[in-house]
Structure formats: structure tokens, C-alpha cells
C-alpha atoms as a PDB file:
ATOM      1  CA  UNK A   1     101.413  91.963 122.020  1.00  0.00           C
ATOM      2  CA  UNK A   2     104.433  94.512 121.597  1.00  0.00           C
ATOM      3  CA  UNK A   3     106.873  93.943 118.586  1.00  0.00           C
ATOM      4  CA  UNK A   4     109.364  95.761 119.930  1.00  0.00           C
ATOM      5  CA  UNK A   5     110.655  96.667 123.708  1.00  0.00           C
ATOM      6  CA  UNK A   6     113.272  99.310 123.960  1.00  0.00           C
ATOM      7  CA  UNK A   7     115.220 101.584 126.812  1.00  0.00           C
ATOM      8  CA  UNK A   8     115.602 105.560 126.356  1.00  0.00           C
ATOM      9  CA  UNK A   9     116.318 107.476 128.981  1.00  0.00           C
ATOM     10  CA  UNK A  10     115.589 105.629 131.508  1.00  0.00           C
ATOM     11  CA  UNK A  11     112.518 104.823 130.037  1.00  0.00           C
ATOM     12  CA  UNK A  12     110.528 101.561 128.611  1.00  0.00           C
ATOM     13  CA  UNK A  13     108.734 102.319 125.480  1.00  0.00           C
ATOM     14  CA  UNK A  14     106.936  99.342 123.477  1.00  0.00           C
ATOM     15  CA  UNK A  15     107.275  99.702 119.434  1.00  0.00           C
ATOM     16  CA  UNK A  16     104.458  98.517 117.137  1.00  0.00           C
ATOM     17  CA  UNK A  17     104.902  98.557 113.057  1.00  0.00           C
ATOM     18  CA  UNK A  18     101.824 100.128 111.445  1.00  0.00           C
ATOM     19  CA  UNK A  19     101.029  99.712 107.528  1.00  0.00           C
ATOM     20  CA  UNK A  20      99.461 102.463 105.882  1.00  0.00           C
ATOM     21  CA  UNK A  21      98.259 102.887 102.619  1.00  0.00           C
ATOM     22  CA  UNK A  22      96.889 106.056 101.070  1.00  0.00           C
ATOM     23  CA  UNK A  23      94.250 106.304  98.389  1.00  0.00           C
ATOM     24  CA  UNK A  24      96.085 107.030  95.454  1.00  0.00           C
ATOM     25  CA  UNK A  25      99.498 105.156  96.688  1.00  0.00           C
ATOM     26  CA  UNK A  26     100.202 101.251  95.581  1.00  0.00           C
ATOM     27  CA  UNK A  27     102.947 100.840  97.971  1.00  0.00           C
ATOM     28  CA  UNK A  28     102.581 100.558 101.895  1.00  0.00           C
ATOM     29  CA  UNK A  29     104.092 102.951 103.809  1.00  0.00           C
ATOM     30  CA  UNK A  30     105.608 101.969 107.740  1.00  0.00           C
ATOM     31  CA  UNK A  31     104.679 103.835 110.183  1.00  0.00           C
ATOM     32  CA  UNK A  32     105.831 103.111 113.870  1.00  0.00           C
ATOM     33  CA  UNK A  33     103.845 103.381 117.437  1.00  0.00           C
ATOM     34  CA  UNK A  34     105.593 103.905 120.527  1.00  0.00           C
ATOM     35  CA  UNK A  35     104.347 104.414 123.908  1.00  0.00           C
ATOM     36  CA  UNK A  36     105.513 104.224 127.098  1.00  0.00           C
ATOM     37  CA  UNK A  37     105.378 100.801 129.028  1.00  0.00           C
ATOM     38  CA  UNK A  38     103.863 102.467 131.880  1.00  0.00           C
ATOM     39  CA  UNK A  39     100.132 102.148 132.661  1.00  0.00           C
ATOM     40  CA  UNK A  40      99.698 105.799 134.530  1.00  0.00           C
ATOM     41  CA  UNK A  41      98.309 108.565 133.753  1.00  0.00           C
ATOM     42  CA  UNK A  42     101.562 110.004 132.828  1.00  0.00           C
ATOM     43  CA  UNK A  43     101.617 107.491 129.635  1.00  0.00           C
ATOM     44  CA  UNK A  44     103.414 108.842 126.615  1.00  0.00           C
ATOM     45  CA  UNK A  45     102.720 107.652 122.639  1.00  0.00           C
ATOM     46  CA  UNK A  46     103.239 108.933 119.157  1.00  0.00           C
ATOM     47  CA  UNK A  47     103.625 107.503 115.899  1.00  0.00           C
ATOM     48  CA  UNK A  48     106.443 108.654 113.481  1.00  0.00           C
ATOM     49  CA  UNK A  49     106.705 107.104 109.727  1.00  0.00           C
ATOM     50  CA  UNK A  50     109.753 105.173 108.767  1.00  0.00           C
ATOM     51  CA  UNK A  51     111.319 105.141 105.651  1.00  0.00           C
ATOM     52  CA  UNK A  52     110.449 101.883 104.200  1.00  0.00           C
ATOM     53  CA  UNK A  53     107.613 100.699 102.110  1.00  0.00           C
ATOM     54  CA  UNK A  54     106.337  97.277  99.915  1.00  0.00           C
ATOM     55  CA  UNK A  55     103.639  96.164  97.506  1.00  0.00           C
ATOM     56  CA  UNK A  56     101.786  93.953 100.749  1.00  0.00           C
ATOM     57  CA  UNK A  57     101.258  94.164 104.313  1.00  0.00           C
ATOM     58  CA  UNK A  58     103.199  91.009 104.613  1.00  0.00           C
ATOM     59  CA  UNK A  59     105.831  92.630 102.430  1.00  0.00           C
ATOM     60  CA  UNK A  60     106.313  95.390 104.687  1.00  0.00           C
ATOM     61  CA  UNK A  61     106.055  93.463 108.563  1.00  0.00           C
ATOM     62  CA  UNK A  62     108.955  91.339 106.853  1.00  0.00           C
ATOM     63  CA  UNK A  63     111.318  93.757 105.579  1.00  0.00           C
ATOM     64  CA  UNK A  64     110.973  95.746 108.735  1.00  0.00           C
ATOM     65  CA  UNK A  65     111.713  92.508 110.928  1.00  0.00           C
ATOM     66  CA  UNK A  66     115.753  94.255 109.772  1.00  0.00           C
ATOM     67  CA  UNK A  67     115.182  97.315 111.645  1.00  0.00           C
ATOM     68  CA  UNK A  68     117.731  97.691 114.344  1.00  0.00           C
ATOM     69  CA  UNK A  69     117.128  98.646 118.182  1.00  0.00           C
ATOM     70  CA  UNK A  70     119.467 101.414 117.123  1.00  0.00           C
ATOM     71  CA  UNK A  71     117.235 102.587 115.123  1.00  0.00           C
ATOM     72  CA  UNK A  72     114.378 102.461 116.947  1.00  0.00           C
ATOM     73  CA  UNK A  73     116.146 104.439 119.276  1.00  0.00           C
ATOM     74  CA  UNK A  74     117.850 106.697 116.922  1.00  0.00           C
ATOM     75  CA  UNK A  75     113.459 107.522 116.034  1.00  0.00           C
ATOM     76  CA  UNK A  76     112.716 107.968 119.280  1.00  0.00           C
ATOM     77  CA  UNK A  77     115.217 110.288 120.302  1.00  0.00           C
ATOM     78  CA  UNK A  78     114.801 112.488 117.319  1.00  0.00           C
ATOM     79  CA  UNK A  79     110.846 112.889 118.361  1.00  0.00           C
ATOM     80  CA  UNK A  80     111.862 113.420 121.625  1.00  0.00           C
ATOM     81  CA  UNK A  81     114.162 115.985 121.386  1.00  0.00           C
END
């Protein structure tokens, strides 16, 4: 199931939040996955880290419950571009 659904150019690209953790880190970093809603072969998807990180999983799916469409947007068209 998608987290997020948003609209770029014309576009439909699903958002899912991604924690990741790296061996000598304690926090857990974000890390979002967007692809295209499509189901074609023409199907688009990246991942791009956010700026936001916690002590737990939880922690981190919570605090990034706050993240605007905006933003999302604001992500997407800076990878696009």
C-alpha cells in the first residue's frame, strides 16, 4: 500500500518512507521511494534521502507523518530536473 500519492507534471507518482540504518550510525536515516503510478514499461522510480532521522523505526514513520505534499513535490522536482 502507497503512503503517499502525489501529481507532478502531469504525472502520478506513489511515495513510500524507507528507514535506513548504517553500521556504525545509531540514528535512522529517511529515505523516500517514488515511482510512477503507471504499470508500463515506461515506469519511472528512484529513491532520494530526506533530511530527517530518529533513534527507532517507529520514531522516524511518525515524525515523517509532518512532511508536506509540498515537499514531496519540492523532492521530486529537484531529482527530476
Amino acid at each position: 500500500m502507497t503512503w503517499r500519492t502525489i501529481a507532478h507534471d502531469d504525472q502520478v507518482w506513489h511515495v513510500d518512507p524507507v528507514a535506513e540504518r548504517k553500521a556504525h550510525m545509531q540514528s535512522w536515516q529517511l529515505v523516500l521511494s517514488f515511482h510512477t503510478a503507471t504499470t508500463d514499461a515506461g515506469r519511472r522510480s528512484f529513491q532520494a534521502a530526506f533530511p530527517m532521522e530518529a533513534t527507532s523505526k517507529s520514531a522516524l514513520f511518525l515524525q515523517a507523518q509532518s512532511i508536506s505534499d509540498k515537499a514531496l513535490g519540492q523532492v521530486l522536482a529537484e531529482r527530476l530536473s
